[in-house]
C-alpha atoms as a PDB file:
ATOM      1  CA  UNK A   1      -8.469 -14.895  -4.935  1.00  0.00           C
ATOM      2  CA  UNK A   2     -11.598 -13.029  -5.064  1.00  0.00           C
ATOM      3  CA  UNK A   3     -12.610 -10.736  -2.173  1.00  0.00           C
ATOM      4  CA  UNK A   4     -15.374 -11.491   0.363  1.00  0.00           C
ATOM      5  CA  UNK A   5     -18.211  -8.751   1.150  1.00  0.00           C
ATOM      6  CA  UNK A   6     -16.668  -7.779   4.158  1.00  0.00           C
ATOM      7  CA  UNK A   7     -13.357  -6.905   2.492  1.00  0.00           C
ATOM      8  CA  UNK A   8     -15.536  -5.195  -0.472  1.00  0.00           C
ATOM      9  CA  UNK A   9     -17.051  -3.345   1.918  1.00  0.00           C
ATOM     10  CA  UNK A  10     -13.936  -2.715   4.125  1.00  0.00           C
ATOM     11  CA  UNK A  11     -12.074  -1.396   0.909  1.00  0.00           C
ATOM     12  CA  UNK A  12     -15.167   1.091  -0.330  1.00  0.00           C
ATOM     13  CA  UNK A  13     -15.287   2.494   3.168  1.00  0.00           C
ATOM     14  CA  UNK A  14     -11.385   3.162   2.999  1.00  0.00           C
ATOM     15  CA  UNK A  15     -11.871   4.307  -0.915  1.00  0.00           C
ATOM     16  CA  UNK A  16     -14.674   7.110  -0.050  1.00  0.00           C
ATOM     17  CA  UNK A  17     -12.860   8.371   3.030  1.00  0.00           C
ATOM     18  CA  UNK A  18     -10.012   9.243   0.850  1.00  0.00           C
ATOM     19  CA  UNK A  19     -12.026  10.457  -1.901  1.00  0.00           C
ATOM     20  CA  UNK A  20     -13.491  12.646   1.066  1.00  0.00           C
ATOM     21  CA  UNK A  21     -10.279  14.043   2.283  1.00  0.00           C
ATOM     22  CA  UNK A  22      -8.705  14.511  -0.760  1.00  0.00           C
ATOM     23  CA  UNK A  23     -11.802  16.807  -1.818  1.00  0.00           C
ATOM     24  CA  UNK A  24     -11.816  18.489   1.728  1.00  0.00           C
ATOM     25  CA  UNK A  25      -9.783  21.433   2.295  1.00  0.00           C
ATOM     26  CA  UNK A  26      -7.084  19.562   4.697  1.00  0.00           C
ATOM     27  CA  UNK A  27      -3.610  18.822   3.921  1.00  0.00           C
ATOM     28  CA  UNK A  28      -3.023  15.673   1.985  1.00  0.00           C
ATOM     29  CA  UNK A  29      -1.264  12.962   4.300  1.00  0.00           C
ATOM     30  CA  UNK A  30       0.749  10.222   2.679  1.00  0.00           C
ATOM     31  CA  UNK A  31       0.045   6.658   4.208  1.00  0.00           C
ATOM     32  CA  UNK A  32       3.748   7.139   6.540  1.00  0.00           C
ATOM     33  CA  UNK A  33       2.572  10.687   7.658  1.00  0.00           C
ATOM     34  CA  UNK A  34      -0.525   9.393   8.334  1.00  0.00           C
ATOM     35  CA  UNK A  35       0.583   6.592  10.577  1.00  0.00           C
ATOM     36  CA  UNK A  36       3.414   8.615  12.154  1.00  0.00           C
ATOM     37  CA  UNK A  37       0.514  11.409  13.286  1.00  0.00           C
ATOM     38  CA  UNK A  38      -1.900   8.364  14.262  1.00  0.00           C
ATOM     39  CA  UNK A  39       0.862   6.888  16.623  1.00  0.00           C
ATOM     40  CA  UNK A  40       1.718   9.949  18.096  1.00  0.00           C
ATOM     41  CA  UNK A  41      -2.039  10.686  19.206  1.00  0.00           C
ATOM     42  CA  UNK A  42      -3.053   7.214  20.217  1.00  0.00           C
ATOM     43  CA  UNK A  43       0.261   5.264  21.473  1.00  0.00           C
ATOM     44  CA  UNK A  44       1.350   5.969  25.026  1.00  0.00           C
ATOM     45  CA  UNK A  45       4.054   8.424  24.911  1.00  0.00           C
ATOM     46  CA  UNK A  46       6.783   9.187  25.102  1.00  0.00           C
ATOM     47  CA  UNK A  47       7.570   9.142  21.597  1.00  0.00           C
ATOM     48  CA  UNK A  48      10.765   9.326  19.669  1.00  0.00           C
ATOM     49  CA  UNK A  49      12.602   9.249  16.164  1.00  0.00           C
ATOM     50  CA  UNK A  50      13.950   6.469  16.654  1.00  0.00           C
ATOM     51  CA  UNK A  51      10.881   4.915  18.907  1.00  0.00           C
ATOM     52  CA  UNK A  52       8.784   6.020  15.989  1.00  0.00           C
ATOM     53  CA  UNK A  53      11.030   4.017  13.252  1.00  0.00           C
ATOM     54  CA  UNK A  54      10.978   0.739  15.723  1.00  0.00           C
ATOM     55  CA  UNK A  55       6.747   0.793  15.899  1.00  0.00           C
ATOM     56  CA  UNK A  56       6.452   1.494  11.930  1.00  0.00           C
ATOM     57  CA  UNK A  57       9.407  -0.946  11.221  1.00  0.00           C
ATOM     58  CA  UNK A  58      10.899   1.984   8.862  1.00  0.00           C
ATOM     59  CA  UNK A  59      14.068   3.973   9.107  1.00  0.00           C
ATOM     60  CA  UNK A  60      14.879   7.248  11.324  1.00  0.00           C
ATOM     61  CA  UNK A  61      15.298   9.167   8.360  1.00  0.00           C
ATOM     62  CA  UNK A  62      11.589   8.229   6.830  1.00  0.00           C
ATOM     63  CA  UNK A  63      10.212   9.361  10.327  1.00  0.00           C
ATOM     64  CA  UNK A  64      12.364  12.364  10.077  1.00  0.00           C
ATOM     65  CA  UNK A  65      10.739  13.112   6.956  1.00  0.00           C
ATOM     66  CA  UNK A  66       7.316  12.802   8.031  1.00  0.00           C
ATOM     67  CA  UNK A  67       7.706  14.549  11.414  1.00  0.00           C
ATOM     68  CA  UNK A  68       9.194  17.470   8.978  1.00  0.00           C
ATOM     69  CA  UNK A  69       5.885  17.690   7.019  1.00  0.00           C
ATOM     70  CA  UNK A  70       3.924  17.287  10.046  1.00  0.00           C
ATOM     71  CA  UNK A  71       5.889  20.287  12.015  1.00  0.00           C
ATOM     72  CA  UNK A  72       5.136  22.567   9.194  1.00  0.00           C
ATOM     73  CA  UNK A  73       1.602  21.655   9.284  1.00  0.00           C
ATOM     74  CA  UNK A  74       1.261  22.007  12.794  1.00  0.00           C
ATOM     75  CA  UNK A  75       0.418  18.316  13.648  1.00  0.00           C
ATOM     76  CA  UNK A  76       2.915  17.889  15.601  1.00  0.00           C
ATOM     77  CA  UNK A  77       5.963  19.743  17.622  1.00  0.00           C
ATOM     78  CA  UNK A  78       9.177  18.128  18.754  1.00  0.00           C
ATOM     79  CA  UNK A  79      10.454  18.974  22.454  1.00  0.00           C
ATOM     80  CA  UNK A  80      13.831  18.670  23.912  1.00  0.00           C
ATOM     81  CA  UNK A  81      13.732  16.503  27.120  1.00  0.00           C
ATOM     82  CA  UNK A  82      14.664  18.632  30.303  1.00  0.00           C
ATOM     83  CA  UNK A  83      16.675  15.930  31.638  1.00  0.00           C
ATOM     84  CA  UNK A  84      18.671  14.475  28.661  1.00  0.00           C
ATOM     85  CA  UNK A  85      19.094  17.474  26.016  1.00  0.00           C
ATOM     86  CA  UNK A  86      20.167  15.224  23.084  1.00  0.00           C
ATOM     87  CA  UNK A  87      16.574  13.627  23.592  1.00  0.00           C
ATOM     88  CA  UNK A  88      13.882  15.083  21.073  1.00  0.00           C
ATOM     89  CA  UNK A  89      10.424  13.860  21.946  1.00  0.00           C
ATOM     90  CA  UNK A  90       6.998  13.982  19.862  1.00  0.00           C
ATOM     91  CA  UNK A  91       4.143  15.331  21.064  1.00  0.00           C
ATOM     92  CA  UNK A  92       0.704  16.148  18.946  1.00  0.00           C
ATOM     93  CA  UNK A  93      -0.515  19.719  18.592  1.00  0.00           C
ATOM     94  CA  UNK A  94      -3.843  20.753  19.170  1.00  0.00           C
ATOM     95  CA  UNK A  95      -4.382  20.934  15.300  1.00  0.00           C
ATOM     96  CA  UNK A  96      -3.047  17.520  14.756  1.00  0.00           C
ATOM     97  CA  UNK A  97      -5.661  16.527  17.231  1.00  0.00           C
ATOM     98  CA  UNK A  98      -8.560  18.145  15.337  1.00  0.00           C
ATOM     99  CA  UNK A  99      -6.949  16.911  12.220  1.00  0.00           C
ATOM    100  CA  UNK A 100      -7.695  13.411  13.418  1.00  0.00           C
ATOM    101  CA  UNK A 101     -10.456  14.340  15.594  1.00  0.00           C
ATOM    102  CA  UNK A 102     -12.011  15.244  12.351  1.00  0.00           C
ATOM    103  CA  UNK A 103     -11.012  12.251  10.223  1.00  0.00           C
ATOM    104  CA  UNK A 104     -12.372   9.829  12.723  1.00  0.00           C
ATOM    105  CA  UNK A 105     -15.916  11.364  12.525  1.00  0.00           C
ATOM    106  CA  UNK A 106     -15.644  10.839   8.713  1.00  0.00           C
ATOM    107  CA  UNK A 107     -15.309   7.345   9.525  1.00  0.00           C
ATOM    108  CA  UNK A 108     -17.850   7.122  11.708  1.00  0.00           C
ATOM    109  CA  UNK A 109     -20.364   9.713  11.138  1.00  0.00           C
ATOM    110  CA  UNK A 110     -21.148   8.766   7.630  1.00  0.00           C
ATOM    111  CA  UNK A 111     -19.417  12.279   5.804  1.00  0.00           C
ATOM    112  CA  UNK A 112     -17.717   9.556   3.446  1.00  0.00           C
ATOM    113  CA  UNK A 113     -21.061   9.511   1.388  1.00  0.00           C
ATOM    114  CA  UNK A 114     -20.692   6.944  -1.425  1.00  0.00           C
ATOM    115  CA  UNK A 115     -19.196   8.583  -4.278  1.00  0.00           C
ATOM    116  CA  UNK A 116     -20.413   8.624  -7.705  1.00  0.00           C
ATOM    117  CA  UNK A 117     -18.837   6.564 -10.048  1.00  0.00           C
ATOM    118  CA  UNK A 118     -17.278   8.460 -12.903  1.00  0.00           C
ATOM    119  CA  UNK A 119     -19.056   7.597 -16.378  1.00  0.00           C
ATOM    120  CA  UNK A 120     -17.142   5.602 -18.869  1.00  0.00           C
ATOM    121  CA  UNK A 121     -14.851   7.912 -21.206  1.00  0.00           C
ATOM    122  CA  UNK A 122     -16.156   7.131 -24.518  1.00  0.00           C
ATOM    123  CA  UNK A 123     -13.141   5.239 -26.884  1.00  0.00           C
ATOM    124  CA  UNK A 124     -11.873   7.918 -29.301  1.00  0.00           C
ATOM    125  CA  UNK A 125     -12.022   7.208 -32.607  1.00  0.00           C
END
């Protein structure tokens, strides 16, 4: 099955943001920490482990994971509920917020600039 122009184009927009962040000087998300930080900033709260698992259709211990990594990095901070201690919820951090903030303008504003292609390596003989 051979791809239409809008899912060329879909898939080179998607290609050169990467290529973008992965150059930039922000942390490198994997596609799960990625989602689990998107969620958290743009589904209504409250959120929770095992909320979080039910949305992505993964396992507790995947979000776990992620949440870990995204603690560390400040994306995110995890809260006890006052009125049910063994509740933890989710809420973004200011720097998860510009995280995104900033990844959305690189979709929109243009900052993934086509790439250049990388020349052919010449065979070895």
């Amino acid at each position: 099955m051979e791809l239409g122009q809008n899912e060329v184009e879909a898939l080179d927009l998607w290609r050169r943001v990467t290529v973008t962040t992965v150059r930039s000087d922000a942390p490198d998300l994997t596609a799960r920490q990625l989602a689990v930080l998107m969620t958290v900033r743009l589904q209504p709260a409250p959120h929770t482990v095992r909320g979080l698992a039910s949305t992505l259709n993964v396992g507790k211990p995947a979000i776990t994971r992620a949440l870990d990594t995204l603690s560390r990095l400040g994306f995110v901070q995890r809260r006890r509920d006052p009125k049910d201690g063994r509740n933890v919820f989710v809420e973004p951090t200011e720097k998860g917020d510009a995280f995104l903030d900033q990844l959305g303008a690189t979709i929109l504003g243009g900052d993934a600039a086509p790439v250049q292609q990388r020349p052919a390596l010449a065979a070895v003989s």
